[in-house]
Each structure stands twice: as structure tokens, then as C-alpha cells.
Protein backbone atom coordinates (compact mmCIF):
# COMPACT_ATOMS: atom_id res chain seq x y z
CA UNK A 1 -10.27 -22.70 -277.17
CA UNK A 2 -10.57 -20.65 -280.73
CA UNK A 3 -10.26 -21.94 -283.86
CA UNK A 4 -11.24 -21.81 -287.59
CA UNK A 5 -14.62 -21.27 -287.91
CA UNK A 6 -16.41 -22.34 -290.84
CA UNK A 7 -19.48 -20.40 -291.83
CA UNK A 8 -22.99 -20.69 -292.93
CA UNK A 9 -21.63 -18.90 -296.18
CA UNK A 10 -18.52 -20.94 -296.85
CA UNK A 11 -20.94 -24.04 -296.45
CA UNK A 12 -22.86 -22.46 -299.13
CA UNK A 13 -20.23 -21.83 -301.38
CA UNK A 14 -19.66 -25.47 -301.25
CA UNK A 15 -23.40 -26.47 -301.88
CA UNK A 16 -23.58 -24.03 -304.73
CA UNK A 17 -20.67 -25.49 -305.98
CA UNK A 18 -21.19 -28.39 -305.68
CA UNK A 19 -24.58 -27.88 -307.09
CA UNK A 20 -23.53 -26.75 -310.20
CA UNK A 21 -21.73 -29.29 -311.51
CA UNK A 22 -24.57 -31.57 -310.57
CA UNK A 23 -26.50 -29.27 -312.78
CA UNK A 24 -23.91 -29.25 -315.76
CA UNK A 25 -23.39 -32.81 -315.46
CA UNK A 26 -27.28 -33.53 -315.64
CA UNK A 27 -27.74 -31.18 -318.52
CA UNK A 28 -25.08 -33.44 -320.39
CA UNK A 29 -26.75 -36.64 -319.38
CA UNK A 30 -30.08 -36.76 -318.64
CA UNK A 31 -30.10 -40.56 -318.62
CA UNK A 32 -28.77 -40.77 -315.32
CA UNK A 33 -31.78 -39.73 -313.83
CA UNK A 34 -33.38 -42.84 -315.27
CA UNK A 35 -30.77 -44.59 -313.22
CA UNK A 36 -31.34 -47.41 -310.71
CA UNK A 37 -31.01 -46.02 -307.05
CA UNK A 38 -31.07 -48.23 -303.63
CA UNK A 39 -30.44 -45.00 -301.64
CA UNK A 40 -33.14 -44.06 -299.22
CA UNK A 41 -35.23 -46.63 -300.63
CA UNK A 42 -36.05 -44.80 -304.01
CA UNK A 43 -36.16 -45.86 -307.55
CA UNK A 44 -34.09 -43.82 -309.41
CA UNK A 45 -31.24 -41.14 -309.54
CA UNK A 46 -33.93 -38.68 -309.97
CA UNK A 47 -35.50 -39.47 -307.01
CA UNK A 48 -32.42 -39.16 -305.13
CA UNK A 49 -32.49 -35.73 -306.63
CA UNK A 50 -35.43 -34.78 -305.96
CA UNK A 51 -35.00 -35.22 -302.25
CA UNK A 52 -32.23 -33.82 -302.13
CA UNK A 53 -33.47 -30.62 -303.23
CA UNK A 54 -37.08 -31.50 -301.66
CA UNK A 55 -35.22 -31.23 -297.99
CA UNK A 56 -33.44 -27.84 -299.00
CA UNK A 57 -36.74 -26.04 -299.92
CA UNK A 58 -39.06 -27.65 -297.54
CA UNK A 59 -36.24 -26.80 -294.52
CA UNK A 60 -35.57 -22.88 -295.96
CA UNK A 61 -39.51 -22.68 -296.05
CA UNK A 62 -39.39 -24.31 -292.24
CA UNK A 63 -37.14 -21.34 -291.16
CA UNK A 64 -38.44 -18.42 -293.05
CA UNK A 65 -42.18 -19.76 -291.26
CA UNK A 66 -43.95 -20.75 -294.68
CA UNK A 67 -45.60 -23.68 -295.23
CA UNK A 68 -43.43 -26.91 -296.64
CA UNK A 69 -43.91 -27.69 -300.17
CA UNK A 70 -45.92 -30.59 -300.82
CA UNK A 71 -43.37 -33.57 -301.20
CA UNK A 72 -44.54 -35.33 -304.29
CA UNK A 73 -45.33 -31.80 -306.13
CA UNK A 74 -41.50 -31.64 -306.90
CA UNK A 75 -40.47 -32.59 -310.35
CA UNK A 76 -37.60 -34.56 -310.90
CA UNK A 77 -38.04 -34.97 -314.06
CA UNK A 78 -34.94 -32.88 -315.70
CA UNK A 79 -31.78 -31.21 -314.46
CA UNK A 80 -33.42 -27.95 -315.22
CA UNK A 81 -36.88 -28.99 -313.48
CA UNK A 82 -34.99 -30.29 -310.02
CA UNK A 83 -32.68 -27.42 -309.89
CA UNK A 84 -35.23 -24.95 -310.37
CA UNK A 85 -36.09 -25.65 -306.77
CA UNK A 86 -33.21 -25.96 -305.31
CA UNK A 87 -32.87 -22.32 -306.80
CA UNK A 88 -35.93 -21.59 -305.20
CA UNK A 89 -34.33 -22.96 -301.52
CA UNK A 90 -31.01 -20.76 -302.10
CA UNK A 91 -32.67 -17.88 -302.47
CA UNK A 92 -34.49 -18.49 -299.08
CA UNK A 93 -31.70 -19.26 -297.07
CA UNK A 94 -29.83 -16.40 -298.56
CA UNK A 95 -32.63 -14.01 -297.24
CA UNK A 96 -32.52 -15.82 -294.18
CA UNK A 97 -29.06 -15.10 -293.77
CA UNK A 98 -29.69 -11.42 -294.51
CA UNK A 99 -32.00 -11.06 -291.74
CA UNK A 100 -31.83 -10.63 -287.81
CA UNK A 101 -33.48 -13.90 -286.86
CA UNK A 102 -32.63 -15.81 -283.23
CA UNK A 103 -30.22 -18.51 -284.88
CA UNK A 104 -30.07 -20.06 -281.51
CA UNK A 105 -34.38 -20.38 -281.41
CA UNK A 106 -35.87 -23.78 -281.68
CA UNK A 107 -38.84 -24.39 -284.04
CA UNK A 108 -40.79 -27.02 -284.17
CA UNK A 109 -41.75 -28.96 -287.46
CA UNK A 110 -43.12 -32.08 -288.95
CA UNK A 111 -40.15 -34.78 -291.04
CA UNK A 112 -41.35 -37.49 -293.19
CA UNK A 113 -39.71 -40.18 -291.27
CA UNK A 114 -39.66 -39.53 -287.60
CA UNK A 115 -43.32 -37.32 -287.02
CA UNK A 116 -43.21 -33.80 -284.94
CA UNK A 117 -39.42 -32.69 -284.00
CA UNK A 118 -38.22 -29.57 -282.51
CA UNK A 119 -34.57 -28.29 -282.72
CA UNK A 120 -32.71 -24.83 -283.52
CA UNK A 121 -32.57 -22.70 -286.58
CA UNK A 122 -28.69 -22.75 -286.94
CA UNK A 123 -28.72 -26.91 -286.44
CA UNK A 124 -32.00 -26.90 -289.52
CA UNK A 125 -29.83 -24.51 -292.02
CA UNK A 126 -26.75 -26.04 -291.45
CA UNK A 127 -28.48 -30.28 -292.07
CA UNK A 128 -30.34 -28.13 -295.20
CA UNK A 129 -26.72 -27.58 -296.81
CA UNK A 130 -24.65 -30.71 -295.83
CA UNK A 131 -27.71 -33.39 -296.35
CA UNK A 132 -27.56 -32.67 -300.31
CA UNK A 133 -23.70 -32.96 -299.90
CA UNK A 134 -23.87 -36.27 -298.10
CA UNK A 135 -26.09 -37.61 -300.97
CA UNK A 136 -24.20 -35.41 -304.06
CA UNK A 137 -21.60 -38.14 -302.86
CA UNK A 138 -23.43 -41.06 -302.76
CA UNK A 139 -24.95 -40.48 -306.66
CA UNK A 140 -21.31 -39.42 -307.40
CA UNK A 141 -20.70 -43.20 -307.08
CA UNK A 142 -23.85 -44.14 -308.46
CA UNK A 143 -22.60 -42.56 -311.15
CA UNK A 144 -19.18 -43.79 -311.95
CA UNK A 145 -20.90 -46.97 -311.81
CA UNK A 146 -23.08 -46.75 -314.71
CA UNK A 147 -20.28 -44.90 -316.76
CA UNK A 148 -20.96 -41.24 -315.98
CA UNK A 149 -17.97 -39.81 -314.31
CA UNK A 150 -18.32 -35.78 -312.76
CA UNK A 151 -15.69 -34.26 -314.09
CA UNK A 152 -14.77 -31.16 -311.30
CA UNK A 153 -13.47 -31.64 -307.69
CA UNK A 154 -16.42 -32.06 -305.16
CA UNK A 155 -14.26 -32.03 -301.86
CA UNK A 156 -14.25 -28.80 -299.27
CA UNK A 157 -10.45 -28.97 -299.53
CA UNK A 158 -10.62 -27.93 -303.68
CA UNK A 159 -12.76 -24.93 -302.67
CA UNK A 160 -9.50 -23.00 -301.93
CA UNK A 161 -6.40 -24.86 -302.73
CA UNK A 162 -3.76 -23.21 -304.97
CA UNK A 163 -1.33 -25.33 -306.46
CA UNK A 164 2.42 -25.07 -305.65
């Protein structure tokens, strides 16, 4: 059975997106990073942040065979600061995607929360994109509820909808 098929570059369209707004929106009010955060056990907005864009570099160095960036080395101190990596991890995985590497090969790699794992390329670029859209909408409620609203549409559907 054949169907749509969503790609690795219309899932990065959607993170770049997506992304961006984050970045506008941060730019505008750099208070919410000083926001309270219960999500994965951090402290602050900005810590949300910064894992986010912590998993998208360390996982595009993972698959281009470099050595993960030292967790706590990543700033999250600014919008400009946090997206400067996740810059940094776009332009990785947009090599990556340039190249001939066995999508299908497993690699094997250290997390922070479950030790030594092992599982394919394709299945670590594709949790790289969607984890920071899973958490974009988690601090998209965050935000709402301490008054900061994100003002452009974050769902896949708005990436090409044309109004009739």
C-alpha cells in the first residue's frame, strides 16, 4: 500500500519554521526564558530551550560521527545564544542529507537518561526534528500562561494551506 510520504525535508521545513518564530518571539521577550518550567524536570523556559536545541546538535553530531557537545557547555542564556546552536545542528543535518550515508545503518551512542543505545540513522534524524516540536508545544503553553502568546501558526497543516 502507497501513500503520501512525508520527508526528512518537509519535516525540516516545519522545524525551521517553527524555529523561527521561537526565535522572533524570544527576541521580543526575553523574560520568558526566566520563566518557571516543570517540563523534564528543569527550572526554567530556557532550560527547556536549551535542550531542545542541546538534542538537535548533540544527535546531528551523533550521525555525522563527531563527538557530542558537552551538555552543560550550551548557553541558554538569550534567543540569539540558544539558536546559535540550533543553527549549528541545521547545518549538520542539512549536510547529512546531502550525502550518500546508509540511512537504514544503526549506530550506537550514549543518551543522558537511559546509558548506551543503538538504533538507525533515519529513526535518530527524524526524533532530532520532531523532539524540539513536541516541546516547541509544550512552552507554547507555558507561554500563554504567563501572558506571552506566539503569534504565527505552529501546526504541519498551516505549512501549506491556502485559503478558499
Amino acid at each position: 500500500m502507497s501513500g503520501p510520504n512525508l520527508t526528512a525535508q518537509d519535516l525540516l521545513a516545519w522545524l525551521e519554521k517553527t524555529s523561527s518564530g521561537w526565535r522572533q518571539l524570544l527576541t521580543r521577550h526575553p523574560e520568558l526564558l526566566a520563566t518557571p518550567c516543570d517540563i523534564m524536570e528543569v527550572a526554567t523556559a530556557g532550560q527547556l530551550l536549551q535542550h531542545i536545541v542541546a538534542v538537535e546538535l548533540r544527535y546531528a553530531e551523533r550521525l555525522a560521527d563527531l563527538p557530542p557537545t558537552d551538555y552543560s557547555s550550551i548557553p541558554y542564556d538569550s534567543a540569539e545564544s540558544l539558536y546559535a546552536i540550533h543553527d549549528r545542528a541545521i547545518t549538520l543535518l542539512k549536510q547529512l542529507l546531502a550525502t550518500d550515508i546508509d540511512w537504514d545503518a544503526p549506530i550506537e551512542f550514549a543518551t543522558r537518561t537511559m546509558g548506551p543505545a543503538r538504533s538507525t540513522r533515519k529513526t535518530i534524524f527524524f526524533h532530532a526534528l520532531l523532539h524540539g516540536i513536541r516541546h516547541y508545544a509544550q512552552l507554547a503553553t507555558l507561554a500563554r500562561q504567563h501572558g506571552i502568546k506566539p503569534d504565527w501558526p505552529m501546526d504541519y497543516l498551516l505549512m501549506d494551506i491556502e485559503p478558499v
